[in-house]
N, C-alpha and C. Protein backbone atom coordinates (compact mmCIF):
# COMPACT_ATOMS: atom_id res chain seq x y z
N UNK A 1 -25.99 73.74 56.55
CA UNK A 1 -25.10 73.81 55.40
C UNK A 1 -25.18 75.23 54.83
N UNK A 2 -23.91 75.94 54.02
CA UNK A 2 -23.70 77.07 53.87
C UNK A 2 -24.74 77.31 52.76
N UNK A 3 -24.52 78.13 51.78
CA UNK A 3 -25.03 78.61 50.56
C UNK A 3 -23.73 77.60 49.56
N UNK A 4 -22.02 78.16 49.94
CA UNK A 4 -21.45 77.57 49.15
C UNK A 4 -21.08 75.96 49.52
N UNK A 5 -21.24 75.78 50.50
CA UNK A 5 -20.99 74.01 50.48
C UNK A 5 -21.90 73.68 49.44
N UNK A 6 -23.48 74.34 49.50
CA UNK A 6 -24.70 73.60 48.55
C UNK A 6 -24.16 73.83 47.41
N UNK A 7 -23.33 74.87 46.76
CA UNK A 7 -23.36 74.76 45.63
C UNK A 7 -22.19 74.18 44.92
N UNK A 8 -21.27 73.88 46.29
CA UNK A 8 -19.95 72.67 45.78
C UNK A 8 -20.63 71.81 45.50
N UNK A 9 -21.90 71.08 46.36
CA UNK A 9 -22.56 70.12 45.69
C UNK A 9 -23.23 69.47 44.12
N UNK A 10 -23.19 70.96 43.21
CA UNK A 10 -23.53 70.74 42.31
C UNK A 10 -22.79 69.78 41.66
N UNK A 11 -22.81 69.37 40.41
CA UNK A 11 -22.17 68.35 39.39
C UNK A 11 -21.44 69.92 38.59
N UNK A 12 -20.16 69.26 38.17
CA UNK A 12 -19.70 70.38 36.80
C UNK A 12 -20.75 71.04 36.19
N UNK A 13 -21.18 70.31 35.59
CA UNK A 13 -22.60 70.93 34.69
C UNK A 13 -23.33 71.84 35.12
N UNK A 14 -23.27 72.24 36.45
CA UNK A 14 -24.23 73.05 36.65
C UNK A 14 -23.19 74.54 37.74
N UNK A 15 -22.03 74.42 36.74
CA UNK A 15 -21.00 74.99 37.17
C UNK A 15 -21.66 76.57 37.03
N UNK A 16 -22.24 76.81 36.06
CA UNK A 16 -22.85 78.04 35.69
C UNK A 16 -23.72 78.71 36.75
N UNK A 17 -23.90 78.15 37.41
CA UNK A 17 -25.02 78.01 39.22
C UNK A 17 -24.35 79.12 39.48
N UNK A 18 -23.24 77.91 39.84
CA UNK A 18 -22.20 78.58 40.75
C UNK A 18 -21.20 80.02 40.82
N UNK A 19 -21.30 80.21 39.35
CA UNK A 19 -20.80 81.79 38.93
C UNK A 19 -21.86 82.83 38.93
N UNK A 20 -22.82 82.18 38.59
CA UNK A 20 -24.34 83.36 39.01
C UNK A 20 -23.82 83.78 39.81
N UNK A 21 -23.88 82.99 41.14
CA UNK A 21 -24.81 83.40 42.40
C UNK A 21 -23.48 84.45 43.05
N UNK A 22 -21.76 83.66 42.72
CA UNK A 22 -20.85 84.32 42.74
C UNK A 22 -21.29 86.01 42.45
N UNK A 23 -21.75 86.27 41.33
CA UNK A 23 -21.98 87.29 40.46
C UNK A 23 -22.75 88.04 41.37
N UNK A 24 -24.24 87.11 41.26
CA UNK A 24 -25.19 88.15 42.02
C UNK A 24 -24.84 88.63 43.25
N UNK A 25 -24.37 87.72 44.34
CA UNK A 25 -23.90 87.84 45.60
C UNK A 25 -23.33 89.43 45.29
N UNK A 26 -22.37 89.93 44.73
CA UNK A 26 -21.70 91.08 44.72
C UNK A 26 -22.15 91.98 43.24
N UNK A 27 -23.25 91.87 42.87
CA UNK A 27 -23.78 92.92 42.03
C UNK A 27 -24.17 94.02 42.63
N UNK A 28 -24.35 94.73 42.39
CA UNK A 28 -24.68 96.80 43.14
C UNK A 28 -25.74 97.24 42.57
N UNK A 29 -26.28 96.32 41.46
CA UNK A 29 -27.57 97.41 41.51
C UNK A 29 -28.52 97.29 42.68
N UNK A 30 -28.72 96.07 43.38
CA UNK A 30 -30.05 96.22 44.59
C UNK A 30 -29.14 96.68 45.39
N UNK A 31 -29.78 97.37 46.67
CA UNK A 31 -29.09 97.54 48.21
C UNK A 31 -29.25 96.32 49.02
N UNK A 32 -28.32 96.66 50.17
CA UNK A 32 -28.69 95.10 50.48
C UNK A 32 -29.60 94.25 50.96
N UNK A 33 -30.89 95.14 51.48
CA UNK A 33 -32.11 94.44 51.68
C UNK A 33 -32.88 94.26 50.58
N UNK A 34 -32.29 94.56 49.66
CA UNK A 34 -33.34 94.41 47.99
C UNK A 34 -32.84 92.86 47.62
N UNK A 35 -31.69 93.24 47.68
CA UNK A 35 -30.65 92.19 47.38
C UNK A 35 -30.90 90.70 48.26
N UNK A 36 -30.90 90.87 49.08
CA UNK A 36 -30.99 89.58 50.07
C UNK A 36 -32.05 89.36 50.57
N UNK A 37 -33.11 90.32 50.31
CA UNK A 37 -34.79 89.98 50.65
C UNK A 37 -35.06 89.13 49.30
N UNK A 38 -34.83 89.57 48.13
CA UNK A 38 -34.89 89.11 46.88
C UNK A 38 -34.15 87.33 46.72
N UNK A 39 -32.95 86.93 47.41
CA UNK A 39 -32.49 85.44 47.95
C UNK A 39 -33.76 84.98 48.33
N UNK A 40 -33.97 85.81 50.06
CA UNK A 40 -34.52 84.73 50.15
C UNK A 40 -36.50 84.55 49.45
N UNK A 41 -36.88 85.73 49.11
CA UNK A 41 -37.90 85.30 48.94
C UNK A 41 -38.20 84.66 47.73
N UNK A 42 -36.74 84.33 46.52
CA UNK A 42 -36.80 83.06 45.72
C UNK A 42 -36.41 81.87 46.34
N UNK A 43 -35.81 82.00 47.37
CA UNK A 43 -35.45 80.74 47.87
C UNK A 43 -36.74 79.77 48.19
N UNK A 44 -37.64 80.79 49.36
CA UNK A 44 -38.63 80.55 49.43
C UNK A 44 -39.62 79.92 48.17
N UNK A 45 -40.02 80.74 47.20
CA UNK A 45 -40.51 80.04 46.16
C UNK A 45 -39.98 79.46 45.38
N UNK A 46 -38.95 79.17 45.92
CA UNK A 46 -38.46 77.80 44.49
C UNK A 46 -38.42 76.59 45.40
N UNK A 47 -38.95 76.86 46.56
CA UNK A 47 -39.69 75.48 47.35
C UNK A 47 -38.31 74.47 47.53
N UNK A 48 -37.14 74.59 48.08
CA UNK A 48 -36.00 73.96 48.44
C UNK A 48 -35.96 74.36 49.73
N UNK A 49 -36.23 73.80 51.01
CA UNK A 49 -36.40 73.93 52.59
C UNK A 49 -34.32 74.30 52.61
N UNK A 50 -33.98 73.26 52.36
CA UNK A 50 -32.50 73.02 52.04
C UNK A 50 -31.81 74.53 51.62
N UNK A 51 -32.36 74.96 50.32
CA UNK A 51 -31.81 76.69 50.04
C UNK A 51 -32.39 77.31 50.71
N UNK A 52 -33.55 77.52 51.00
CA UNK A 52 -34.02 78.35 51.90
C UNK A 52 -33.20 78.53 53.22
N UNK A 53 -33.09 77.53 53.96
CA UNK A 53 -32.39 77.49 55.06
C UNK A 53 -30.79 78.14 54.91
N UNK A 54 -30.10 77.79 54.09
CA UNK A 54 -28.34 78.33 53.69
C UNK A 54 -29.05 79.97 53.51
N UNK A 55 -29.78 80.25 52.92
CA UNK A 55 -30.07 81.54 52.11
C UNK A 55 -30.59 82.83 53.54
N UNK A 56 -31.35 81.91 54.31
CA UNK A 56 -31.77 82.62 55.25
C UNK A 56 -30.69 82.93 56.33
N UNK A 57 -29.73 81.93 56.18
CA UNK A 57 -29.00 82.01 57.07
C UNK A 57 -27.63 82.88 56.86
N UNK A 58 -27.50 83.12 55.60
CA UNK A 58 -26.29 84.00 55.18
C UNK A 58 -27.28 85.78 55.20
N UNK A 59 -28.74 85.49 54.99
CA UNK A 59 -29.46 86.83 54.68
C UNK A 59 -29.29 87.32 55.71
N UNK A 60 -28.96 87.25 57.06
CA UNK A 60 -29.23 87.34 58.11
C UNK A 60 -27.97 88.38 58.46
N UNK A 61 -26.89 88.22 57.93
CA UNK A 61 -26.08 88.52 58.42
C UNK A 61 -25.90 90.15 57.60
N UNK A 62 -27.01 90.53 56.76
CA UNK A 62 -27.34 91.52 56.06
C UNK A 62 -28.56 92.25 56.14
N UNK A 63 -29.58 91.00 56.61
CA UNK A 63 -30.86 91.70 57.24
C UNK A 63 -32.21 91.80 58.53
N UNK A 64 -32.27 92.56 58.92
CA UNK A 64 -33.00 92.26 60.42
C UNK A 64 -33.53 91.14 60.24
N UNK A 65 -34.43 90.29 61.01
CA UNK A 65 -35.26 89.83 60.98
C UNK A 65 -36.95 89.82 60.64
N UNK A 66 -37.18 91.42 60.79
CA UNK A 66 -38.01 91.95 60.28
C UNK A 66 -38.00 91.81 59.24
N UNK A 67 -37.34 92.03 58.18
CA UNK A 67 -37.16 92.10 56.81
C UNK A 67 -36.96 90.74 55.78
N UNK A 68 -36.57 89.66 57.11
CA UNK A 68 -36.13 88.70 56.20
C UNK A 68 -37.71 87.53 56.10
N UNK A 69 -38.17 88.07 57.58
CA UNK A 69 -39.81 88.07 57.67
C UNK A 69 -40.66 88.73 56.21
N UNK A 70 -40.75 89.83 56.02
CA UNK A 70 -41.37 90.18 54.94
C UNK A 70 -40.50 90.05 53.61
N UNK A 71 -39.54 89.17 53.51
CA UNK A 71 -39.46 88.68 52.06
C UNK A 71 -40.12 87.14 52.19
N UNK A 72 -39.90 86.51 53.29
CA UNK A 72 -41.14 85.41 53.25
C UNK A 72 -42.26 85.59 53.06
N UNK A 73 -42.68 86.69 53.66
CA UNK A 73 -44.25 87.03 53.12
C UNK A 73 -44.59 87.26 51.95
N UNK A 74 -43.26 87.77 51.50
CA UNK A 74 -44.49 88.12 50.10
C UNK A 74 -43.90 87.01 49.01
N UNK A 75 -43.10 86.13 49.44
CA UNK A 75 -43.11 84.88 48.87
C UNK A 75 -44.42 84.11 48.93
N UNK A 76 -45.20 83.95 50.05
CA UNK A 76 -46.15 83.52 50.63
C UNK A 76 -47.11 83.68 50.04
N UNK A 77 -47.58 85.10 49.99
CA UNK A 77 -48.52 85.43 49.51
C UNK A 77 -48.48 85.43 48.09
N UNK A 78 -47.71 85.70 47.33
CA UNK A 78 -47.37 85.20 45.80
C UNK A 78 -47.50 83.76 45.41
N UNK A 79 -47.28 83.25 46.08
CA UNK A 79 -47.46 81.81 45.67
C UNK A 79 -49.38 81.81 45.47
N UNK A 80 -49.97 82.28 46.58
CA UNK A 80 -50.99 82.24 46.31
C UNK A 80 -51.77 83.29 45.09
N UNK A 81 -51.26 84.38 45.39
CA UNK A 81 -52.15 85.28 43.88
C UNK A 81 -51.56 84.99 42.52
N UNK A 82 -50.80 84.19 42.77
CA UNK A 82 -49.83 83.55 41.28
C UNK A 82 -51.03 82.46 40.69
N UNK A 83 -51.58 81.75 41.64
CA UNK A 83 -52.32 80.80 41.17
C UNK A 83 -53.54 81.33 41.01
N UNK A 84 -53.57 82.71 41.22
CA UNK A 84 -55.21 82.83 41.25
C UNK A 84 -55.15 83.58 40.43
N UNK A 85 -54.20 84.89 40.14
CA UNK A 85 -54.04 85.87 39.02
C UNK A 85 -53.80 85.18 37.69
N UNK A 86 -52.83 83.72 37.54
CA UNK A 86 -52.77 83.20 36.37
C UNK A 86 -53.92 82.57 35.65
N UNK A 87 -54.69 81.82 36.55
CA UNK A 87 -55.35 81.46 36.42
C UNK A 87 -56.89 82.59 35.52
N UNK A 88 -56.79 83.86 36.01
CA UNK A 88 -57.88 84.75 35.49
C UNK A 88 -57.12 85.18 34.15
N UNK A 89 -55.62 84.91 34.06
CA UNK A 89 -54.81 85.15 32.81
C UNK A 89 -55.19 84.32 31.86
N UNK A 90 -55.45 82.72 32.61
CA UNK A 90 -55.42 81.51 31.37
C UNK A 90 -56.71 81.56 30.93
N UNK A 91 -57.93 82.00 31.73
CA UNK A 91 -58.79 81.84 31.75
C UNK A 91 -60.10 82.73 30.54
N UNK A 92 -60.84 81.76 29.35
CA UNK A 92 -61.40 83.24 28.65
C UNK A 92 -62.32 84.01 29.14
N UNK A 93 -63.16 83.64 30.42
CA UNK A 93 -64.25 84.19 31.08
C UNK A 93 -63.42 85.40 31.42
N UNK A 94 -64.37 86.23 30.95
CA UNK A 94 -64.35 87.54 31.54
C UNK A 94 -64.90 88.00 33.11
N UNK A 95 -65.89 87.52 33.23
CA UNK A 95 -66.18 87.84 34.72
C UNK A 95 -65.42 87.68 35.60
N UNK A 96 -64.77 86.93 35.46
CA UNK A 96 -63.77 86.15 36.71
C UNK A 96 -62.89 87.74 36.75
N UNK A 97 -62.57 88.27 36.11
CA UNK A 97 -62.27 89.40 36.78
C UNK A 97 -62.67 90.78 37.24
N UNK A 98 -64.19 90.77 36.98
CA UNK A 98 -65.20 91.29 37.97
C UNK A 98 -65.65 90.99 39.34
N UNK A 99 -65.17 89.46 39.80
CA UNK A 99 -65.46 89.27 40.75
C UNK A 99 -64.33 89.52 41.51
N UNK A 100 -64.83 89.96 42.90
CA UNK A 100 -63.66 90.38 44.08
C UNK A 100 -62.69 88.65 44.43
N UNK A 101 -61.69 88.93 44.50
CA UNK A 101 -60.65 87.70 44.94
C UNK A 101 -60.87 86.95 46.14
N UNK A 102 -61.45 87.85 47.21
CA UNK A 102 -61.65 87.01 48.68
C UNK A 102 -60.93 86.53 49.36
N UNK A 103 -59.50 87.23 48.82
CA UNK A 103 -58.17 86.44 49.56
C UNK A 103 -57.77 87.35 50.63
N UNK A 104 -57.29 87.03 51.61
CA UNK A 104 -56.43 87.76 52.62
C UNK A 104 -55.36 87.94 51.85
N UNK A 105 -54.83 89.54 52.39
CA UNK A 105 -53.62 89.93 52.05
C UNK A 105 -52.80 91.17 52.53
N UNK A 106 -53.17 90.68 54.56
CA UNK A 106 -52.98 91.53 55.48
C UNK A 106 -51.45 91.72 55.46
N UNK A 107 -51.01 90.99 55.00
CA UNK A 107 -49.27 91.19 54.91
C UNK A 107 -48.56 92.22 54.18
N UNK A 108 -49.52 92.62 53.40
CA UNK A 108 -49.13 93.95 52.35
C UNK A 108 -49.03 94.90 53.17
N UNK A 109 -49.72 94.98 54.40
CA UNK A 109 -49.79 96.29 54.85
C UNK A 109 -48.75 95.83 56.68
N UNK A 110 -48.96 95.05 56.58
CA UNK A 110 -48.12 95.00 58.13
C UNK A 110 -47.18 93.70 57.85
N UNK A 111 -46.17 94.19 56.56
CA UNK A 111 -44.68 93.45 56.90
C UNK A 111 -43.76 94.26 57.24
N UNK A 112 -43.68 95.34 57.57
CA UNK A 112 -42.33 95.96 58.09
C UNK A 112 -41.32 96.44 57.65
N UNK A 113 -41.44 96.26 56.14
CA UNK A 113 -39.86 96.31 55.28
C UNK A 113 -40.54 97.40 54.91
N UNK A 114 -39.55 97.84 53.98
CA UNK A 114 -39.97 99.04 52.52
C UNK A 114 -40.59 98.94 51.32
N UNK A 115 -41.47 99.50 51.36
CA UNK A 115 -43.05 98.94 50.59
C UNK A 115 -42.23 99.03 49.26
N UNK A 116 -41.57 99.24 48.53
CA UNK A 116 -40.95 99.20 47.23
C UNK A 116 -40.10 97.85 47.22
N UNK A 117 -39.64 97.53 48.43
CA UNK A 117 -38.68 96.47 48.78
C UNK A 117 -39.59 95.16 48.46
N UNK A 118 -40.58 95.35 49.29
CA UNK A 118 -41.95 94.05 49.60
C UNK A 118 -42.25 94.10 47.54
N UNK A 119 -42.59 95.19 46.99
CA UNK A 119 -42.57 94.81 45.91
C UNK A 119 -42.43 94.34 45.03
N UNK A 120 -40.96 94.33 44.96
CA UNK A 120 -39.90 93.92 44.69
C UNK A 120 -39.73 92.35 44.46
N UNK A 121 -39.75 92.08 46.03
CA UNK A 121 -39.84 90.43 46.18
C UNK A 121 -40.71 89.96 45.37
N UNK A 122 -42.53 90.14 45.37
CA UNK A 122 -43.18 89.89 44.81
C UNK A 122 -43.22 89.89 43.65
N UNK A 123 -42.42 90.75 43.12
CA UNK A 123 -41.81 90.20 41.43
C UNK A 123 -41.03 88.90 40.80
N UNK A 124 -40.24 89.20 42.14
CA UNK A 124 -39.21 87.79 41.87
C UNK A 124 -40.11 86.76 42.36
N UNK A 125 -41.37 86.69 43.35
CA UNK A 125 -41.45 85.29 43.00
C UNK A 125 -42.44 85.14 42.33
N UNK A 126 -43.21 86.14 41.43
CA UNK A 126 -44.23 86.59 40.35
C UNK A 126 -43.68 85.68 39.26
N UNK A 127 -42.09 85.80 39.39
CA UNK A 127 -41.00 85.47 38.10
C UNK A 127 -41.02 84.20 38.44
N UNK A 128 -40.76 83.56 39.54
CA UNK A 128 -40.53 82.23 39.68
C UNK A 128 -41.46 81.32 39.50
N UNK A 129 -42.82 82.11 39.37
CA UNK A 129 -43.86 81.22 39.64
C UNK A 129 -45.38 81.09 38.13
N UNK A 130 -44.54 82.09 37.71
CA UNK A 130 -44.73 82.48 35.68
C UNK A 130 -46.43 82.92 35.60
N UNK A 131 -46.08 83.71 36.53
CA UNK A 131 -47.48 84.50 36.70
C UNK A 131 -47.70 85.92 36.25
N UNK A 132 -48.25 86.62 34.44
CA UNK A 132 -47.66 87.52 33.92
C UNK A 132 -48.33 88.66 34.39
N UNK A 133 -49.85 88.22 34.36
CA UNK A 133 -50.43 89.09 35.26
C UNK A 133 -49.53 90.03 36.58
N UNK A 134 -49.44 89.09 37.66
CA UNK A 134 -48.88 89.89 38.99
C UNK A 134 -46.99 90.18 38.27
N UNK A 135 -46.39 89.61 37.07
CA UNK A 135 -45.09 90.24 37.22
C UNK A 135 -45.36 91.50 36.22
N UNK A 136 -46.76 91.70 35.40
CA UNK A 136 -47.25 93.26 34.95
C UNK A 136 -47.03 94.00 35.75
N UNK A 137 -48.41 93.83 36.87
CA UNK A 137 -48.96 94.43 38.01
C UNK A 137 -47.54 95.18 38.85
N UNK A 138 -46.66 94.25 39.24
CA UNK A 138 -45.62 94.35 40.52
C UNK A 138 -44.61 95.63 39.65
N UNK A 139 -44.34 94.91 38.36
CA UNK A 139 -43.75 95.61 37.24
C UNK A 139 -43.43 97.00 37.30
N UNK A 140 -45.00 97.15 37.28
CA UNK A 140 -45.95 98.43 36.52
C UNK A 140 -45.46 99.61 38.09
N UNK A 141 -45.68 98.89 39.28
CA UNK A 141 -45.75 99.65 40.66
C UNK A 141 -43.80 99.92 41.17
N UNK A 142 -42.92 99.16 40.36
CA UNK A 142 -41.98 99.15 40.99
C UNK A 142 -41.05 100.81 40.06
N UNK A 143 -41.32 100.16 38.63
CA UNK A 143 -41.62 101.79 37.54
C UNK A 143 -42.01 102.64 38.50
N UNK A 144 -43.12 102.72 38.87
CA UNK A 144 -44.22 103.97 39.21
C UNK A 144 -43.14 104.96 40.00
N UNK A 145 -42.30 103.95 41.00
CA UNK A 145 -41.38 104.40 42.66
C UNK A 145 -40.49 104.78 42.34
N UNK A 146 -40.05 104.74 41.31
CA UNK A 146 -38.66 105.00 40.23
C UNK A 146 -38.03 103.80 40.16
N UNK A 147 -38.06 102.63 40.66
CA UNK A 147 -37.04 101.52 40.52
C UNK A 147 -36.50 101.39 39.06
N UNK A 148 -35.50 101.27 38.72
CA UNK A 148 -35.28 101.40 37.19
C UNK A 148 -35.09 99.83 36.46
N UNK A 149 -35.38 99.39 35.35
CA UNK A 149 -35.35 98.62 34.86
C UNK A 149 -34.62 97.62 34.62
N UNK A 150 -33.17 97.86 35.21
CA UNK A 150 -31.32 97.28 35.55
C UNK A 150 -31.59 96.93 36.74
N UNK A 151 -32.58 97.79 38.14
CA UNK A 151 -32.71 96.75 39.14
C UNK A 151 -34.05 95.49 38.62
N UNK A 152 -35.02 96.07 38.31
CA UNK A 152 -35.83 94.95 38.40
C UNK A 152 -34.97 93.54 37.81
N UNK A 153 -34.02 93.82 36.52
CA UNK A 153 -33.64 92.51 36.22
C UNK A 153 -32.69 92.30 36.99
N UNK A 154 -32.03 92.80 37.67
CA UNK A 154 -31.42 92.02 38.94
C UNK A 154 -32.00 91.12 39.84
N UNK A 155 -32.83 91.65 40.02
CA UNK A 155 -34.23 90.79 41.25
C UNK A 155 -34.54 89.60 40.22
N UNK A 156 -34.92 89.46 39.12
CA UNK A 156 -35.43 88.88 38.29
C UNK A 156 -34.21 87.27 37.99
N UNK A 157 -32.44 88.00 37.73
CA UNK A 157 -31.67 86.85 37.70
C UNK A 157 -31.72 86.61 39.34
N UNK A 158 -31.91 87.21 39.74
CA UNK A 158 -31.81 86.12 41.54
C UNK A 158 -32.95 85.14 41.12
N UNK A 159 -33.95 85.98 41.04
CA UNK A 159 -34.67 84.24 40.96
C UNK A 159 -34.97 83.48 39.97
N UNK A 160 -34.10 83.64 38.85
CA UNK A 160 -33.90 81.96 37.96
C UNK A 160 -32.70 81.65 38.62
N UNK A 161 -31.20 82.33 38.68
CA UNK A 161 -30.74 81.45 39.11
C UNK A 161 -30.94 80.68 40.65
N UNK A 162 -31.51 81.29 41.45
CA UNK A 162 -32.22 80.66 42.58
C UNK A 162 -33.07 79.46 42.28
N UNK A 163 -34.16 79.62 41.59
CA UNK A 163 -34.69 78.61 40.65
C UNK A 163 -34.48 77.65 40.19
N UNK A 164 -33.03 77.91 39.46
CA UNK A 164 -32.27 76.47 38.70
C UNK A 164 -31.90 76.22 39.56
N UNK A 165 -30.78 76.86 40.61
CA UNK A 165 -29.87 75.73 41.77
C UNK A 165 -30.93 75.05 42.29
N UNK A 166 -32.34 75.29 43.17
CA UNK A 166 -33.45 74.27 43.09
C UNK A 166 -33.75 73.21 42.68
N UNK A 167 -34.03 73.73 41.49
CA UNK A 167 -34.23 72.45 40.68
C UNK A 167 -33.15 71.73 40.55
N UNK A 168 -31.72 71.96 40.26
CA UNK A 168 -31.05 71.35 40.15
C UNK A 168 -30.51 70.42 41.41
N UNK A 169 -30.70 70.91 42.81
CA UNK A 169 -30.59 69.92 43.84
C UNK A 169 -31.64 69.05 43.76
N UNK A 170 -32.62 69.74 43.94
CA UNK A 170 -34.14 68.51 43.28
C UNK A 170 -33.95 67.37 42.75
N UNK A 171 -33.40 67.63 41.69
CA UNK A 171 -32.98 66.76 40.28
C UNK A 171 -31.69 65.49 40.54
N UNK A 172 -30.86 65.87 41.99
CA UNK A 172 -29.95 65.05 42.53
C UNK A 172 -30.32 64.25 44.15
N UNK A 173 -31.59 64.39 44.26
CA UNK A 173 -32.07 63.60 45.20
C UNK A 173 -32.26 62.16 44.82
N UNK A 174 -32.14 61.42 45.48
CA UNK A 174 -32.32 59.98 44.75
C UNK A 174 -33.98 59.94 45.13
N UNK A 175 -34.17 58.74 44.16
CA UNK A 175 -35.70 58.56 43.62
C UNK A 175 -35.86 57.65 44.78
């Protein structure tokens, strides 16, 4: 199934989906691997196999495979330092962030894309996954490269509205 069959699927109500993604689809501030690495690696974390699949499959037609590889990754790997960085966020012990993490995170260095790009993603699913710590951190590094503040919130509406259409198919599965 396409991207837009899924989102004919919506109900009226969630007509607003459907003009996002209209929107984002043809916004100019990302390029198009910012742009469509940023799909799918909210698609990815907003945990819909269903969007993921339409998302990967339209990304494709915009980005190698290499690339559409390392916006999964750093979906991947975000999911995991989301739970571990928030967690040292929620957390009042101080040590916990003296101690080393112990996590693998060989993907940072051998995904293939453009290390500002891989960044990038990791914001959006930093964003999806309400982890303030790593969307500081990712924040702070995407500034550093010059990314300017009109792209990051571009990356940022891809993944709520990526997010809501999620949830909102979620929400129309029968019980």
């Amino acid at each position: 199934m396409t991207v837009e069959a899924i989102l004919e699927t919506l109900p009226e109500y969630a007509k607003d989906l459907r003009l996002n993604w209209s929107a984002l689809v043809n916004a100019t501030e990302l390029n198009e691997n910012q742009k469509w690495g940023s799909f799918v690696a909210a698609a990815y974390g907003a945990r819909s196999p269903q969007l993921l699949a339409a998302v990967e499959a339209e990304a494709a037609t915009y980005l190698a495979p290499v690339v559409i590889n390392a916006a999964k990754g750093a979906a991947a790997i975000m999911g995991m330092n989301n739970i571990y960085y928030r967690f040292h966020h929620l957390s009042t012990n101080e040590k916990y962030a003296t101690m080393p993490a112990r996590l693998r995170m060989n993907i940072m260095r051998t995904h293939g894309a453009d290390n500002t790009d891989f960044e990038l993603w990791a914001l959006v699913v930093s964003a999806i996954n309400g982890c303030g710590k790593c969307v500081s951190s990712h924040e702070k590094v995407l500034l550093e490269k010059g990314v300017t503040e009109e792209m990051i919130l571009a990356g940022v509406r891809i993944a709520a509205v990526v997010s809501a259409t999620a949830a909102a198919l979620d929400a129309l599965q029968p019980a």
